[in-house]
PDB file of N, CA and C in Angstrom:
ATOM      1  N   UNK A   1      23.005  13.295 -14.197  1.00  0.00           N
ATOM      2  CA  UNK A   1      21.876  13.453 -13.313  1.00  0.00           C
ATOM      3  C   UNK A   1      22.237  12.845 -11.964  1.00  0.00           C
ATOM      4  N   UNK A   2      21.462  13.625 -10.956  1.00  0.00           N
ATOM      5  CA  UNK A   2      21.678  13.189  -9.313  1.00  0.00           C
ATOM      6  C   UNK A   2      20.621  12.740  -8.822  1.00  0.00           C
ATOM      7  N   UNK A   3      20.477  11.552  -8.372  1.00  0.00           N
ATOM      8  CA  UNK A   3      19.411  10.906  -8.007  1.00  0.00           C
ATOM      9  C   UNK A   3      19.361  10.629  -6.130  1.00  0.00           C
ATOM     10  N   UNK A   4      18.584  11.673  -5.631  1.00  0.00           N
ATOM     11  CA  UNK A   4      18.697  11.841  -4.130  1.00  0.00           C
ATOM     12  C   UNK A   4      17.205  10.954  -3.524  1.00  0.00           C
ATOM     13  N   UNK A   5      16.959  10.139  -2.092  1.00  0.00           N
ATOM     14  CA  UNK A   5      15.960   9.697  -2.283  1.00  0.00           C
ATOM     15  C   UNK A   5      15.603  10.238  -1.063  1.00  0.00           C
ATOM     16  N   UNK A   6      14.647  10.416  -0.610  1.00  0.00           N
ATOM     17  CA  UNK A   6      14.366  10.576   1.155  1.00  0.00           C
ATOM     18  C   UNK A   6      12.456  10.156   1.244  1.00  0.00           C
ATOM     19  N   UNK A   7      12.613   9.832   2.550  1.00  0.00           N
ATOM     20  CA  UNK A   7      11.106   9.089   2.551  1.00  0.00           C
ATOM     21  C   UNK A   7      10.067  10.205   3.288  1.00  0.00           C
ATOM     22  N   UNK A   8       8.857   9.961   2.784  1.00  0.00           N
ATOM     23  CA  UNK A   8       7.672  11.216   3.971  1.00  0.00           C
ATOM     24  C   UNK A   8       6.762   9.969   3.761  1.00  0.00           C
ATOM     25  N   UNK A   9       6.566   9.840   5.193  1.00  0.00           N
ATOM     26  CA  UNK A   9       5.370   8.647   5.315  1.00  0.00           C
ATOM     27  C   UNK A   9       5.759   7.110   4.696  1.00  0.00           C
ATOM     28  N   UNK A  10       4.804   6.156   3.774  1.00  0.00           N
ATOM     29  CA  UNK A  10       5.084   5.466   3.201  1.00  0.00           C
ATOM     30  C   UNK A  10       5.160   5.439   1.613  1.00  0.00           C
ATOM     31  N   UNK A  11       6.004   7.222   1.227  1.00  0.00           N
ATOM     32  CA  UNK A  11       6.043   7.614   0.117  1.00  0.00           C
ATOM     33  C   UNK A  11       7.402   7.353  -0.202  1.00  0.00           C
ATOM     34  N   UNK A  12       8.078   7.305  -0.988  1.00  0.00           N
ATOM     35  CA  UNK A  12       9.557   7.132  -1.308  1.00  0.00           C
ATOM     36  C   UNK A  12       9.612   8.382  -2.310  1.00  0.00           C
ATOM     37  N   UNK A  13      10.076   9.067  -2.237  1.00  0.00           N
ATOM     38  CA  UNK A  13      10.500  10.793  -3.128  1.00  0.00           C
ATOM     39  C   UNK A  13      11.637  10.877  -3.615  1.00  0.00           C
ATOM     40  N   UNK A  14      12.216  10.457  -5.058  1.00  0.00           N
ATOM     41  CA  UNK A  14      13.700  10.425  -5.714  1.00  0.00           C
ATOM     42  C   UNK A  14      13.451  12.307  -6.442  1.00  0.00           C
ATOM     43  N   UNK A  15      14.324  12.788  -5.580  1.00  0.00           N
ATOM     44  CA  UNK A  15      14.845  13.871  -6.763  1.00  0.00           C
ATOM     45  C   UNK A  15      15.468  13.936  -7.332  1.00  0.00           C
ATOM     46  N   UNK A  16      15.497  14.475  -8.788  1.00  0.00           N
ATOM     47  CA  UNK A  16      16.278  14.085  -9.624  1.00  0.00           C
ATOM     48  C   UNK A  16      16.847  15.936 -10.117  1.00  0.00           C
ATOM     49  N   UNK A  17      18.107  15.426 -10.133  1.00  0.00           N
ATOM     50  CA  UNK A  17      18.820  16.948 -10.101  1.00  0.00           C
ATOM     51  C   UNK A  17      19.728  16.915 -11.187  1.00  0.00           C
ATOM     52  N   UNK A  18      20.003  18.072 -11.705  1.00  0.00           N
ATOM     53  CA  UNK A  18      20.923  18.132 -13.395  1.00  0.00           C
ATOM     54  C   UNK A  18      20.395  17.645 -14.101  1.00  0.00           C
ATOM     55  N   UNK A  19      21.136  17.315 -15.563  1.00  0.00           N
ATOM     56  CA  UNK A  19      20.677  17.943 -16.745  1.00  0.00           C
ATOM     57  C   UNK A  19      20.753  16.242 -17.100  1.00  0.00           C
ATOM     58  N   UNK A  20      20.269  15.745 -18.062  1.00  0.00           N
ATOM     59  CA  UNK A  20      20.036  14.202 -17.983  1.00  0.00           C
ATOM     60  C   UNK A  20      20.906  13.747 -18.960  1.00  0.00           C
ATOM     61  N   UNK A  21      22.253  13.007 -19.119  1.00  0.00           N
ATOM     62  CA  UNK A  21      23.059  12.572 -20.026  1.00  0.00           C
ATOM     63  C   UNK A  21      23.070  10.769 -20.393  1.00  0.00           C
ATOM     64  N   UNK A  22      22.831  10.857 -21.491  1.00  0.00           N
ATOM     65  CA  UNK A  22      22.910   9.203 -21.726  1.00  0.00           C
ATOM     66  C   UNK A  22      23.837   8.711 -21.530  1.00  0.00           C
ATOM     67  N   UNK A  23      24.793   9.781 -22.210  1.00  0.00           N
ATOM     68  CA  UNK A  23      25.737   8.435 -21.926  1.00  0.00           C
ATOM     69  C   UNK A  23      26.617   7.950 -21.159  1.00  0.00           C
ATOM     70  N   UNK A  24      26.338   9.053 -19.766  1.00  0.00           N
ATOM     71  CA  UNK A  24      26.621   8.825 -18.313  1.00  0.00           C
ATOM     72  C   UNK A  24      25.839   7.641 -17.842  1.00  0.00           C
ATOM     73  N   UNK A  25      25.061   7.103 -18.844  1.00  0.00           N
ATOM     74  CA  UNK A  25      23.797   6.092 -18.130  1.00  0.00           C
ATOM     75  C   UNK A  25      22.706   6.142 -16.646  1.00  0.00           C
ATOM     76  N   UNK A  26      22.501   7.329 -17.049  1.00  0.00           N
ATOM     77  CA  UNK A  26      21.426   8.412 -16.120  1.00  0.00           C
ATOM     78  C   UNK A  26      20.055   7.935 -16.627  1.00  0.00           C
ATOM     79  N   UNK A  27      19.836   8.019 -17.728  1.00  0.00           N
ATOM     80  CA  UNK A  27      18.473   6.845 -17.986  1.00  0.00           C
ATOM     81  C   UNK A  27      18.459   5.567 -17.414  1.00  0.00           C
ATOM     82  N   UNK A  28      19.587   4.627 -17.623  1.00  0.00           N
ATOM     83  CA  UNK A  28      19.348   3.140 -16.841  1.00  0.00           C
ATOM     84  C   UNK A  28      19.571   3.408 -15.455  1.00  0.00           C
ATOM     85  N   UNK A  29      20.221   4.267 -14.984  1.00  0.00           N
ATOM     86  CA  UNK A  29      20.490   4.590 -13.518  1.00  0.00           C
ATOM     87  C   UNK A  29      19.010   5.089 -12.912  1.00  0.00           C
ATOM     88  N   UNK A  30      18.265   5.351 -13.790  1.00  0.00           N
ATOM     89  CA  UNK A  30      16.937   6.065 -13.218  1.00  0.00           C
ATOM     90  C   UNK A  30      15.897   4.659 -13.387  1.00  0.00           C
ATOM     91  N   UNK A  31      15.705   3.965 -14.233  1.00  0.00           N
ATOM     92  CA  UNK A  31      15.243   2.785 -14.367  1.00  0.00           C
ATOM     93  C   UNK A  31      15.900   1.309 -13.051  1.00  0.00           C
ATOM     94  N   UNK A  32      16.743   1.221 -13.378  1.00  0.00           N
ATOM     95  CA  UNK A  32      17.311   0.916 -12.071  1.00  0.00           C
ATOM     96  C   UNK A  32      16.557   1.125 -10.617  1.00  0.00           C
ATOM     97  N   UNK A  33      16.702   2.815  -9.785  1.00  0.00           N
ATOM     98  CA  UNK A  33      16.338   2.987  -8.863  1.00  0.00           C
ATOM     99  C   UNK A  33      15.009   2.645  -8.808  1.00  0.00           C
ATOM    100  N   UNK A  34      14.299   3.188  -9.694  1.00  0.00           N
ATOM    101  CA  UNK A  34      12.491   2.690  -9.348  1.00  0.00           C
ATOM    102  C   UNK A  34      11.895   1.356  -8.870  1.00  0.00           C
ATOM    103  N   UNK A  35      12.893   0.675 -10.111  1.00  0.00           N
ATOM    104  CA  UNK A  35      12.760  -0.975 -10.113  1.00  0.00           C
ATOM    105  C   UNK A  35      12.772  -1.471  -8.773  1.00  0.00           C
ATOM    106  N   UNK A  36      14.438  -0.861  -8.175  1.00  0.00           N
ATOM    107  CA  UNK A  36      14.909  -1.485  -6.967  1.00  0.00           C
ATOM    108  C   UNK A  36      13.821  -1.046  -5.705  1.00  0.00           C
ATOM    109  N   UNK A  37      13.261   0.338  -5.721  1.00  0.00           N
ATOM    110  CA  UNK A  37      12.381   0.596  -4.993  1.00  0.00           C
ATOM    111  C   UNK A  37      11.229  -0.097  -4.767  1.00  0.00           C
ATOM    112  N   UNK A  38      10.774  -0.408  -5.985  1.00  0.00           N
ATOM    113  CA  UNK A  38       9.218  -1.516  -6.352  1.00  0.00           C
ATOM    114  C   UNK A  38       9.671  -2.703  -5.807  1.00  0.00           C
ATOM    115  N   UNK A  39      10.582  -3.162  -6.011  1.00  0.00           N
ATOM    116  CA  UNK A  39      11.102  -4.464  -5.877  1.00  0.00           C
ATOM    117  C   UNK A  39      11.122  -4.758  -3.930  1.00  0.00           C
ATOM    118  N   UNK A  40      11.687  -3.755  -4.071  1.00  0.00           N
ATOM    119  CA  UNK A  40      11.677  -4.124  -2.052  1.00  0.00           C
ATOM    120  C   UNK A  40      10.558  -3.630  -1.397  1.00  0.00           C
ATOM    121  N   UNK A  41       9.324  -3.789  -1.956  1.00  0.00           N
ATOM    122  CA  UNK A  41       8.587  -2.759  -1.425  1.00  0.00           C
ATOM    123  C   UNK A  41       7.925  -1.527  -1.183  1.00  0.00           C
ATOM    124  N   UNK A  42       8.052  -0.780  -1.486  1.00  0.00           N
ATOM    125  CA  UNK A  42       7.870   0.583  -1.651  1.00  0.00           C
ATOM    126  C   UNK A  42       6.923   0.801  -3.251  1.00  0.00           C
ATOM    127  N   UNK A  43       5.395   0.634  -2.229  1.00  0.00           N
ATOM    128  CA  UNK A  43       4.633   1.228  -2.755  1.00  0.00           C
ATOM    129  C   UNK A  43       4.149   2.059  -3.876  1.00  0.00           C
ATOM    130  N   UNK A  44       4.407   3.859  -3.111  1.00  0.00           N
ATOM    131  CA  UNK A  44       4.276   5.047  -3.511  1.00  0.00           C
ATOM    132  C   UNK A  44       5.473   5.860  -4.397  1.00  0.00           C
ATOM    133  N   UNK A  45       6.169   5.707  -5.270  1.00  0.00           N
ATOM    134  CA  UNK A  45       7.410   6.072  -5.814  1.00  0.00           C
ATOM    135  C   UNK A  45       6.606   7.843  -6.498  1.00  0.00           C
ATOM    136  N   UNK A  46       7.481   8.575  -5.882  1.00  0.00           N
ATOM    137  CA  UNK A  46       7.150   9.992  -6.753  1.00  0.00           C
ATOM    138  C   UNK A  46       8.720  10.373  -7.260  1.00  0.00           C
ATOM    139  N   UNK A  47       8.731  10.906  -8.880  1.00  0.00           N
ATOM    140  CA  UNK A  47       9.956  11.458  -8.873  1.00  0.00           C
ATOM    141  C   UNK A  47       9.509  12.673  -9.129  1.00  0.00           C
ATOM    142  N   UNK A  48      10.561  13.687  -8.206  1.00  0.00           N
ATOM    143  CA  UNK A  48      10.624  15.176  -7.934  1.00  0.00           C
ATOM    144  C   UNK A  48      11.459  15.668  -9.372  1.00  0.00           C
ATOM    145  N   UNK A  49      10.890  16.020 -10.259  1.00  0.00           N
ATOM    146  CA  UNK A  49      11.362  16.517 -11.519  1.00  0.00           C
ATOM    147  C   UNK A  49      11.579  18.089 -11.647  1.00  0.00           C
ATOM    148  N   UNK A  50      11.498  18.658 -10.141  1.00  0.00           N
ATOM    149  CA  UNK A  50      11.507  20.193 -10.395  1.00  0.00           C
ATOM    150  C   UNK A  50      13.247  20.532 -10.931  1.00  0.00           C
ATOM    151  N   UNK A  51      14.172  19.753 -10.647  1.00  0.00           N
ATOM    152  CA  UNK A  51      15.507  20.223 -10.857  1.00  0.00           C
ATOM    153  C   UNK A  51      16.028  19.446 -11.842  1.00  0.00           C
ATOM    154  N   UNK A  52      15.082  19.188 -12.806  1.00  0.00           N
ATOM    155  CA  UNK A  52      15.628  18.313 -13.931  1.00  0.00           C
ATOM    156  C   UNK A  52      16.398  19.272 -15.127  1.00  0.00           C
ATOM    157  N   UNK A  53      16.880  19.146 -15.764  1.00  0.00           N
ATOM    158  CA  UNK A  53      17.443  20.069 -16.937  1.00  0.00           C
ATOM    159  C   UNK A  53      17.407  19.357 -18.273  1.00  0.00           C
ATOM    160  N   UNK A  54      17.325  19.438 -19.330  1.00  0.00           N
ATOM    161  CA  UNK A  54      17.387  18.966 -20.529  1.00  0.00           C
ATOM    162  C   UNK A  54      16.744  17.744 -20.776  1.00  0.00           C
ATOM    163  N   UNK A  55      15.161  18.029 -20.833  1.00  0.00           N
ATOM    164  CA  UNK A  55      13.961  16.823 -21.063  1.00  0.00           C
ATOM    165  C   UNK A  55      13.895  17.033 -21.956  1.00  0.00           C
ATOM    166  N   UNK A  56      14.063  15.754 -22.448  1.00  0.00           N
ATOM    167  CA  UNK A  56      13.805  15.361 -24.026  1.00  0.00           C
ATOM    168  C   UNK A  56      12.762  14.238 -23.740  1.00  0.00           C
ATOM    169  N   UNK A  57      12.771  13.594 -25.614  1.00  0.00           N
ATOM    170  CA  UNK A  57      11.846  12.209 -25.743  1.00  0.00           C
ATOM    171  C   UNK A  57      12.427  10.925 -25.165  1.00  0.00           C
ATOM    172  N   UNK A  58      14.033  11.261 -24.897  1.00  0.00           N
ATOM    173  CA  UNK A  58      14.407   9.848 -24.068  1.00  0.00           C
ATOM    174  C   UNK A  58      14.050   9.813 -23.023  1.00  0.00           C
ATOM    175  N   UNK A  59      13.642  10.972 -21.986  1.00  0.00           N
ATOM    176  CA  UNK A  59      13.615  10.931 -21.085  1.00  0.00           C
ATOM    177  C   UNK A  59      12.264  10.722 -20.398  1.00  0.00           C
ATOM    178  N   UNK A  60      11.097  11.221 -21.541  1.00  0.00           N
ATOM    179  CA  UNK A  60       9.552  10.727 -21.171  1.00  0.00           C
ATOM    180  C   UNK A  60       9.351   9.341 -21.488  1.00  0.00           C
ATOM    181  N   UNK A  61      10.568   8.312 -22.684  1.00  0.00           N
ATOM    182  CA  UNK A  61      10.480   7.274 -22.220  1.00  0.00           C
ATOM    183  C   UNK A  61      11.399   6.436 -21.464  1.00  0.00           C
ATOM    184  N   UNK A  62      11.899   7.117 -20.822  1.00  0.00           N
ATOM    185  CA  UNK A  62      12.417   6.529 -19.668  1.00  0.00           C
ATOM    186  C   UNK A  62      11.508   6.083 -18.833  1.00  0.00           C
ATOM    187  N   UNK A  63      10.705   7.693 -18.369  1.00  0.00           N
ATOM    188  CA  UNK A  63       9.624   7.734 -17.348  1.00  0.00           C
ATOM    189  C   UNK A  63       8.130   6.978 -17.818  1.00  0.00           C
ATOM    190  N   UNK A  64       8.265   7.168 -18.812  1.00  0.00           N
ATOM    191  CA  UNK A  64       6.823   5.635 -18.870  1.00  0.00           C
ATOM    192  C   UNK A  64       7.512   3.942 -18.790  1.00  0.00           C
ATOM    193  N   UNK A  65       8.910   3.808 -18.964  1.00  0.00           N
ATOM    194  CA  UNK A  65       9.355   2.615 -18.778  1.00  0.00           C
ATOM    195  C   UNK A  65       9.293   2.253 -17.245  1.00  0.00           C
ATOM    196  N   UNK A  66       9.798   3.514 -16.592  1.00  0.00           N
ATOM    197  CA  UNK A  66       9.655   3.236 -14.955  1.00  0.00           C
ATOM    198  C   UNK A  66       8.390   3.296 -14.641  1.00  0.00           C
ATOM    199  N   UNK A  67       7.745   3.644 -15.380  1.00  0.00           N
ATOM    200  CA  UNK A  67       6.058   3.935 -14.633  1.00  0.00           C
ATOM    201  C   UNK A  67       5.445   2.595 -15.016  1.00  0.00           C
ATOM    202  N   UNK A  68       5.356   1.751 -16.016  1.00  0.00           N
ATOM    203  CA  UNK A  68       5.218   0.509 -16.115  1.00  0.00           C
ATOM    204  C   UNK A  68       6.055  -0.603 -15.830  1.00  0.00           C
ATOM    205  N   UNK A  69       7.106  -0.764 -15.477  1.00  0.00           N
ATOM    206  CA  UNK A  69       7.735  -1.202 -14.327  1.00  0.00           C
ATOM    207  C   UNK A  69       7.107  -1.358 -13.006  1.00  0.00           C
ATOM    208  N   UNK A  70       7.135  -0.166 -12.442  1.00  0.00           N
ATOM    209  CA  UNK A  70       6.871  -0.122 -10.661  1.00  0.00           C
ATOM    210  C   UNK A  70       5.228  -0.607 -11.283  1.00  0.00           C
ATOM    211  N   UNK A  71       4.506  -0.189 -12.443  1.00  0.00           N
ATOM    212  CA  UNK A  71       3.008  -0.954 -12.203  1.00  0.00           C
ATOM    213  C   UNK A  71       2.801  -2.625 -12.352  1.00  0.00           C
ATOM    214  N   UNK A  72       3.693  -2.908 -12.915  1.00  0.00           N
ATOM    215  CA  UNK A  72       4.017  -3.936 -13.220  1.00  0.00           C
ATOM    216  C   UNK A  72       4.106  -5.063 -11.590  1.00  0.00           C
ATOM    217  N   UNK A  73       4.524  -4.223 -10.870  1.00  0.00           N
ATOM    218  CA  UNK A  73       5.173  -4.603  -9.452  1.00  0.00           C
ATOM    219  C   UNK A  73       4.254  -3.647  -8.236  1.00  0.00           C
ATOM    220  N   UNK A  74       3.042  -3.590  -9.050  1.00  0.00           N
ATOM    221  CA  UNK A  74       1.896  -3.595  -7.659  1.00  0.00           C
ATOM    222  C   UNK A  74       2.337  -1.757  -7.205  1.00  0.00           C
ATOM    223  N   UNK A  75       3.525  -1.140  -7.661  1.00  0.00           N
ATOM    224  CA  UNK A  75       3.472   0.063  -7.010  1.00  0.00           C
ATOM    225  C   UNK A  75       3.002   1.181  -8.383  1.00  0.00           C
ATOM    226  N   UNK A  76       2.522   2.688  -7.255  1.00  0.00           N
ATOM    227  CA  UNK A  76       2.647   3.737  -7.821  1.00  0.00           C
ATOM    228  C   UNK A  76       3.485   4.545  -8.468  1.00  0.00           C
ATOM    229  N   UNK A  77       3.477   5.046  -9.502  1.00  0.00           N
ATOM    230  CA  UNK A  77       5.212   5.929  -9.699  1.00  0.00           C
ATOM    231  C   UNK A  77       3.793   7.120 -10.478  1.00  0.00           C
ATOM    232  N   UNK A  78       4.436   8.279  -9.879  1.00  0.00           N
ATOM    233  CA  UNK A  78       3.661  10.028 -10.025  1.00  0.00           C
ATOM    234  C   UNK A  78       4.781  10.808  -9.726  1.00  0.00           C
ATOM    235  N   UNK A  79       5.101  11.714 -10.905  1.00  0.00           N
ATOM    236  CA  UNK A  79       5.721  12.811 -10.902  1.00  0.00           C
ATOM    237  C   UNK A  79       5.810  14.153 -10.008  1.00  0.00           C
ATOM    238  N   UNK A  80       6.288  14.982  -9.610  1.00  0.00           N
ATOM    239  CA  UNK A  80       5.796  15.864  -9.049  1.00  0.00           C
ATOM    240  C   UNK A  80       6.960  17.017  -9.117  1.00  0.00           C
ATOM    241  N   UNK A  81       6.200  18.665  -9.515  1.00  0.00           N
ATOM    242  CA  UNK A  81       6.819  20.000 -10.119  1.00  0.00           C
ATOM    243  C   UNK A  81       7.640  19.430 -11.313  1.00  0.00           C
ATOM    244  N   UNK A  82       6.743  19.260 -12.057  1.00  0.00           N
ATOM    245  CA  UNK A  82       6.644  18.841 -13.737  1.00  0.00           C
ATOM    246  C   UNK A  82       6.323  20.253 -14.235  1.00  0.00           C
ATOM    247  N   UNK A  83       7.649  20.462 -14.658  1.00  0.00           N
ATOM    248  CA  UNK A  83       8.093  21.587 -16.023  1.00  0.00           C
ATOM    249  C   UNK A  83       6.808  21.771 -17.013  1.00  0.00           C
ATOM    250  N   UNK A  84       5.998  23.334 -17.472  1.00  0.00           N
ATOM    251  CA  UNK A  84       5.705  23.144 -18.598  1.00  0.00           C
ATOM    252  C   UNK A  84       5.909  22.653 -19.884  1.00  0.00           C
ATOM    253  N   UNK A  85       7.259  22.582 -19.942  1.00  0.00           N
ATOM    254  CA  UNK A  85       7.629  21.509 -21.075  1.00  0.00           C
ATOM    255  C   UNK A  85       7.613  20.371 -21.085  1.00  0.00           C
ATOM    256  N   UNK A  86       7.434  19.999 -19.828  1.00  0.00           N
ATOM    257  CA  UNK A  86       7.538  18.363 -19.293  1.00  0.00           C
ATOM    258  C   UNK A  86       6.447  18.226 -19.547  1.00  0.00           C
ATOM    259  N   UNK A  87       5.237  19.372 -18.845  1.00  0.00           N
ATOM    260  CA  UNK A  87       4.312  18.592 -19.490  1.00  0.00           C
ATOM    261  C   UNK A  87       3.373  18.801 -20.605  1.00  0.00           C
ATOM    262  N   UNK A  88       4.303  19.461 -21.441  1.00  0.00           N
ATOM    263  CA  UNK A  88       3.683  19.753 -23.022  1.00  0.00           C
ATOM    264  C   UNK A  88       4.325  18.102 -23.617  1.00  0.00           C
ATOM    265  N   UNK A  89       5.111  17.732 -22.735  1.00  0.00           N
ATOM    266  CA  UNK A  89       5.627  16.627 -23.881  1.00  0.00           C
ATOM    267  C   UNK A  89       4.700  15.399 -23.588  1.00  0.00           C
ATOM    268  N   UNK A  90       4.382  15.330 -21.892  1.00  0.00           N
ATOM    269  CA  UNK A  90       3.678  13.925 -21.662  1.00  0.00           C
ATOM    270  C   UNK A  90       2.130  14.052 -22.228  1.00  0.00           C
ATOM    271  N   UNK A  91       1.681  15.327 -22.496  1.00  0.00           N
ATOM    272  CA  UNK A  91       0.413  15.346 -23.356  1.00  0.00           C
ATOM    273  C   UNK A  91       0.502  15.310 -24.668  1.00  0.00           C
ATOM    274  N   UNK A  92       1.254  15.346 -25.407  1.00  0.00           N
ATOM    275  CA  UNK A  92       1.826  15.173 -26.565  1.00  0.00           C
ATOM    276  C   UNK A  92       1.587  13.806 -26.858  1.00  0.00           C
ATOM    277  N   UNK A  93       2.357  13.158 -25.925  1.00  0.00           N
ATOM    278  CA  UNK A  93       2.515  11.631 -25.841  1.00  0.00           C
ATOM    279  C   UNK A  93       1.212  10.629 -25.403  1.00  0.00           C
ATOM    280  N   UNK A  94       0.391  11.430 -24.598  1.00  0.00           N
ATOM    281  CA  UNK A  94      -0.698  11.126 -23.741  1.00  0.00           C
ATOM    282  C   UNK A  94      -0.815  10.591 -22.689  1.00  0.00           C
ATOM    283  N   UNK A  95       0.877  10.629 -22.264  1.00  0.00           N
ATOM    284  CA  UNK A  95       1.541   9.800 -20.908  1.00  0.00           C
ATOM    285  C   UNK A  95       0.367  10.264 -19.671  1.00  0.00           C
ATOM    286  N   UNK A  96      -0.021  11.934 -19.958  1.00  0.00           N
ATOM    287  CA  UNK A  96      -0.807  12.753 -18.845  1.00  0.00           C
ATOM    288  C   UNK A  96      -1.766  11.740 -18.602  1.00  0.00           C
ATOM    289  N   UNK A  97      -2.390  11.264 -19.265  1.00  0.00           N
ATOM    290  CA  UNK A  97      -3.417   9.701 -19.088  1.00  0.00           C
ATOM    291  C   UNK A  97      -3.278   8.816 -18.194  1.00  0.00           C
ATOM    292  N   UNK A  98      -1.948   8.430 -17.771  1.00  0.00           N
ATOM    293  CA  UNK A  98      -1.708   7.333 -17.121  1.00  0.00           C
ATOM    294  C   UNK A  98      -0.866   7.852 -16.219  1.00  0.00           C
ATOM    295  N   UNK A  99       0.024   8.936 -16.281  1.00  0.00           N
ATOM    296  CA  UNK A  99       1.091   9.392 -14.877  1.00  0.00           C
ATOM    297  C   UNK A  99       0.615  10.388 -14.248  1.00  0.00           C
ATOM    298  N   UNK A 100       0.081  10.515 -13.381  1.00  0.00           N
ATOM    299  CA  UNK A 100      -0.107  11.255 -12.267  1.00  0.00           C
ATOM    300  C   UNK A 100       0.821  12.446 -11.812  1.00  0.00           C
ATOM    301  N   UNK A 101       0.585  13.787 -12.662  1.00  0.00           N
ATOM    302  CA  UNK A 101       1.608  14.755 -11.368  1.00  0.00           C
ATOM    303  C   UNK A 101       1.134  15.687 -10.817  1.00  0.00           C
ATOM    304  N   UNK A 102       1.844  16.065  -9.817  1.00  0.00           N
ATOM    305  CA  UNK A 102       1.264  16.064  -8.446  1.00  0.00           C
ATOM    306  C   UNK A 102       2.195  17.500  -8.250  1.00  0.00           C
ATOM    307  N   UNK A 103       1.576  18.539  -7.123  1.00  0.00           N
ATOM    308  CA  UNK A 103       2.658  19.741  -6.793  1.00  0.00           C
ATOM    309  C   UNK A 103       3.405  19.182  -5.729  1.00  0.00           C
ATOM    310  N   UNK A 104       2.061  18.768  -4.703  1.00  0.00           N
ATOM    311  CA  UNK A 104       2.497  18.416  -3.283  1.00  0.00           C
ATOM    312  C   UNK A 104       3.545  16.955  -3.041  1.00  0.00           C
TER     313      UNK A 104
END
Protein backbone atom coordinates (compact mmCIF):
# COMPACT_ATOMS: atom_id res chain seq x y z
CA UNK A 1 0.00 0.00 0.00
CA UNK A 2 0.87 3.81 -0.90
CA UNK A 3 0.20 6.19 1.53
CA UNK A 4 0.07 9.85 -0.20
CA UNK A 5 -0.95 12.86 2.12
CA UNK A 6 -1.92 16.42 0.88
CA UNK A 7 -3.79 19.07 2.94
CA UNK A 8 -7.37 21.16 1.87
CA UNK A 9 -7.94 23.63 4.56
CA UNK A 10 -7.30 22.35 8.11
CA UNK A 11 -8.12 18.79 6.80
CA UNK A 12 -5.18 16.37 6.39
CA UNK A 13 -6.38 13.72 3.37
CA UNK A 14 -4.03 10.32 3.32
CA UNK A 15 -4.78 8.35 0.18
CA UNK A 16 -4.29 5.18 0.34
CA UNK A 17 -3.43 3.37 -2.96
CA UNK A 18 -2.88 -0.59 -3.76
CA UNK A 19 -3.79 -3.57 -2.50
CA UNK A 20 -3.01 -3.83 1.41
CA UNK A 21 -0.15 -6.45 2.38
CA UNK A 22 0.79 -7.37 5.92
CA UNK A 23 3.53 -8.37 5.64
CA UNK A 24 4.98 -5.39 3.89
CA UNK A 25 3.75 -3.78 7.26
CA UNK A 26 1.14 -1.54 5.46
CA UNK A 27 -1.18 -1.99 8.47
CA UNK A 28 1.46 -0.57 11.08
CA UNK A 29 2.59 1.86 8.38
CA UNK A 30 -1.07 3.07 8.27
CA UNK A 31 -1.38 3.16 12.12
CA UNK A 32 1.76 4.92 12.34
CA UNK A 33 0.76 7.85 9.89
CA UNK A 34 -2.57 8.75 11.68
CA UNK A 35 -0.92 8.60 15.05
CA UNK A 36 1.90 10.88 13.78
CA UNK A 37 -0.74 13.19 12.26
CA UNK A 38 -2.90 13.37 15.67
CA UNK A 39 0.13 13.70 17.45
CA UNK A 40 1.38 16.99 15.79
CA UNK A 41 -1.76 18.36 15.51
CA UNK A 42 -3.89 17.79 12.88
CA UNK A 43 -7.24 17.75 13.81
CA UNK A 44 -9.39 16.49 10.80
CA UNK A 45 -7.64 13.12 9.46
CA UNK A 46 -9.79 11.64 6.38
CA UNK A 47 -8.47 8.47 4.71
CA UNK A 48 -9.29 8.45 0.91
CA UNK A 49 -10.06 4.65 0.54
CA UNK A 50 -11.27 4.98 -3.10
CA UNK A 51 -7.91 3.20 -4.43
CA UNK A 52 -7.69 0.66 -1.86
CA UNK A 53 -7.57 -3.04 -3.15
CA UNK A 54 -7.98 -6.15 -1.07
CA UNK A 55 -10.15 -5.11 2.21
CA UNK A 56 -10.35 -7.53 4.45
CA UNK A 57 -11.08 -7.90 8.46
CA UNK A 58 -7.44 -6.79 9.12
CA UNK A 59 -7.90 -3.96 7.54
CA UNK A 60 -11.37 -2.63 9.21
CA UNK A 61 -9.31 -3.30 12.24
CA UNK A 62 -6.70 -1.46 11.43
CA UNK A 63 -9.12 1.41 10.68
CA UNK A 64 -11.00 1.32 14.00
CA UNK A 65 -7.46 1.10 15.72
CA UNK A 66 -6.58 4.42 13.91
CA UNK A 67 -9.94 5.80 14.49
CA UNK A 68 -9.53 5.33 18.27
CA UNK A 69 -6.18 6.44 18.33
CA UNK A 70 -6.55 9.93 16.59
CA UNK A 71 -9.91 9.95 19.17
CA UNK A 72 -7.97 9.20 21.75
CA UNK A 73 -5.80 12.42 20.79
CA UNK A 74 -8.67 15.00 20.54
CA UNK A 75 -8.73 14.41 16.54
CA UNK A 76 -11.24 13.28 13.84
CA UNK A 77 -10.39 10.29 11.55
CA UNK A 78 -13.60 9.78 8.59
CA UNK A 79 -13.22 7.78 5.65
CA UNK A 80 -14.05 8.92 2.37
CA UNK A 81 -15.20 6.85 -1.33
CA UNK A 82 -15.69 3.77 0.85
CA UNK A 83 -16.16 0.68 -1.40
CA UNK A 84 -19.51 -1.18 -1.14
CA UNK A 85 -17.70 -3.82 0.36
CA UNK A 86 -16.00 -1.58 2.63
CA UNK A 87 -18.95 -0.72 3.65
CA UNK A 88 -20.83 -3.98 3.91
CA UNK A 89 -17.98 -4.87 6.23
CA UNK A 90 -17.98 -1.68 8.65
CA UNK A 91 -21.84 -2.40 9.08
CA UNK A 92 -21.28 -5.82 9.69
CA UNK A 93 -18.97 -4.74 12.36
CA UNK A 94 -21.06 -1.63 13.32
CA UNK A 95 -17.88 0.47 12.83
CA UNK A 96 -20.72 2.64 10.45
CA UNK A 97 -21.73 3.84 14.16
CA UNK A 98 -18.75 5.51 15.04
CA UNK A 99 -16.69 6.27 11.54
CA UNK A 100 -17.93 8.76 9.54
CA UNK A 101 -17.75 8.38 5.56
CA UNK A 102 -17.94 10.97 3.64
CA UNK A 103 -17.94 11.37 -0.60
CA UNK A 104 -16.69 14.91 -0.43
Amino acid sequence: MHLEERRDGDTVVVDLHGPVVREHGDLQSLLSHVRGLANHGCTNIVLNVAELTNIDSVLIGAIAHAYISANRIGATLRLQHASAQLRRLLALTKLDRVIQVVED
